[in-house]
Protein backbone atom coordinates (compact mmCIF):
# COMPACT_ATOMS: atom_id res chain seq x y z
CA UNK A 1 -43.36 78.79 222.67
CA UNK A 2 -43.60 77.21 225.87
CA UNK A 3 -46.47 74.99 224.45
CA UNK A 4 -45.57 72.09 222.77
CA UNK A 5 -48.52 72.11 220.57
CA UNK A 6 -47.75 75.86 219.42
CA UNK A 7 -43.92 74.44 218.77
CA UNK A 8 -45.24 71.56 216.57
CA UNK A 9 -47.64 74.30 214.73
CA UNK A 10 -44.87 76.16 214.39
CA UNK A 11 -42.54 73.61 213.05
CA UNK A 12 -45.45 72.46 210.89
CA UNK A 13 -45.74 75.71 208.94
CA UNK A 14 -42.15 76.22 208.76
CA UNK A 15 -41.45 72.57 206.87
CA UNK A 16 -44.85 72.74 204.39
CA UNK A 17 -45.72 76.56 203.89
CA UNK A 18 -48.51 78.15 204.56
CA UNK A 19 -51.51 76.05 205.48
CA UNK A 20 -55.51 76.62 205.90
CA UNK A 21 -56.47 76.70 209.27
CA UNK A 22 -58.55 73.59 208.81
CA UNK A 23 -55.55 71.61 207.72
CA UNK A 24 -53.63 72.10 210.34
CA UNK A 25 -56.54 71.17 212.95
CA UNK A 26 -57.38 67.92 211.24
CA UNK A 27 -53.70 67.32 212.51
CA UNK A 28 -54.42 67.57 216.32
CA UNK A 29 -56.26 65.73 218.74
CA UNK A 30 -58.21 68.79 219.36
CA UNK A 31 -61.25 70.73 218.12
CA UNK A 32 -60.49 73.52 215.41
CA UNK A 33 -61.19 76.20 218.11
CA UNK A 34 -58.43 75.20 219.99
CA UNK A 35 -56.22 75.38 217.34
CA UNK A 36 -57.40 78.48 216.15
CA UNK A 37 -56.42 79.47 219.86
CA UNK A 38 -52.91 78.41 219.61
CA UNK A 39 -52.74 80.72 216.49
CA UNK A 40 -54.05 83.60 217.72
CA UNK A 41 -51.17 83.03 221.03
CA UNK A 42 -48.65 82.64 218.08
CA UNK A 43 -50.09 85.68 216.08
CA UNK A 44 -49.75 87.66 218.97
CA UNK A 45 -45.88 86.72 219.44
CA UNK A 46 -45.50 87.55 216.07
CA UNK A 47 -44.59 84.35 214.77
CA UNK A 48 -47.29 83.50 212.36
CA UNK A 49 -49.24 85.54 209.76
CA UNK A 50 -52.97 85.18 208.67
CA UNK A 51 -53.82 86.01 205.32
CA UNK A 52 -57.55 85.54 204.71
CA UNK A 53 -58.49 84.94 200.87
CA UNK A 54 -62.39 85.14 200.71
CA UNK A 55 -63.42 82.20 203.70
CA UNK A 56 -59.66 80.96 203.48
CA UNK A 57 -57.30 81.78 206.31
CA UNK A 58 -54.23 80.79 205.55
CA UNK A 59 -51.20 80.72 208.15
CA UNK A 60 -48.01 81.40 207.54
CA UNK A 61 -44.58 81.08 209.73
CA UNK A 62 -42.70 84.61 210.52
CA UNK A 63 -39.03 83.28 211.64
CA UNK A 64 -37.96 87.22 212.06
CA UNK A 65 -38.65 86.85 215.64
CA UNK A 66 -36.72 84.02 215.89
CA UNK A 67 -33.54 85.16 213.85
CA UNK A 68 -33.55 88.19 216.10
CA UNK A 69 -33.12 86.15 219.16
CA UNK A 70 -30.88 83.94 217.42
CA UNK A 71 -28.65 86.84 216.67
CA UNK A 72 -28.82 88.20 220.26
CA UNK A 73 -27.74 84.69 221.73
CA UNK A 74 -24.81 84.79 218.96
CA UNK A 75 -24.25 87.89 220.61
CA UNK A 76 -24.05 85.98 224.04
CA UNK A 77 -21.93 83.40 222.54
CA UNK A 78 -19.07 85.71 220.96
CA UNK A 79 -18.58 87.33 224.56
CA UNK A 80 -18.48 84.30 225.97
CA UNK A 81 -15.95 82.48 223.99
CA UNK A 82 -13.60 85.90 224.08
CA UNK A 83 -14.14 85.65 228.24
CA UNK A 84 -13.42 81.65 227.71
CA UNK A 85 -10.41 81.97 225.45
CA UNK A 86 -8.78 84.85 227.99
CA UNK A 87 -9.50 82.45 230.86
CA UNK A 88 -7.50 79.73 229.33
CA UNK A 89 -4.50 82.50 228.52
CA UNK A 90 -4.28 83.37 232.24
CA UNK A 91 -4.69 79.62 233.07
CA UNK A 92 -1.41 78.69 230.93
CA UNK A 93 0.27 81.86 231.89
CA UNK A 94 -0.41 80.36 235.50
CA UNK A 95 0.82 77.10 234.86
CA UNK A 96 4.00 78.20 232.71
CA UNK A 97 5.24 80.41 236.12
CA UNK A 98 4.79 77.74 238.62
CA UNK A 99 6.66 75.55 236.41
């Protein structure tokens, strides 16, 4: 995801659905092998799906990789605002005594 053209393919699918692999070349300033590259790095991450209907390859987005880190940095986020919220306790407990 480091790629910003495998972000934008990525955000592509995810707002419009699945599209042929020919549509979403025609929307890059690249040739369709390229593209097809970029899929194949995104396939591999699990974060597209090919389903191939006769000479049709249709891609698809796969966000389950994505929730799954979302949920691990939610995760992160809880123990860090418990951690944050204790810090600020012991701050005002700090302040009340040298008052």
């Amino acid at each position: 995801m480091s790629d910003q053209t495998r972000r934008s393919l990525l955000t592509t699918l995810v707002q419009e659905g699945p599209l042929r692999v020919t549509e979403l070349a025609g929307r890059y300033d690249m040739s369709l092998n390229a593209v097809s590259k970029h899929i194949k790095v995104l396939e591999a991450a699990g974060l597209v799906t090919r389903k191939t209907l006769g000479r049709v390859h249709l891609i698809e987005a796969n966000l389950d990789p994505v929730h799954a880190v979302d949920d691990w940095f939610g995760q992160l986020r809880s123990i860090w605002d418990l951690r944050l919220d204790r810090l600020g306790e012991l701050f005002e407990e700090g302040t009340e005594r040298d008052e």
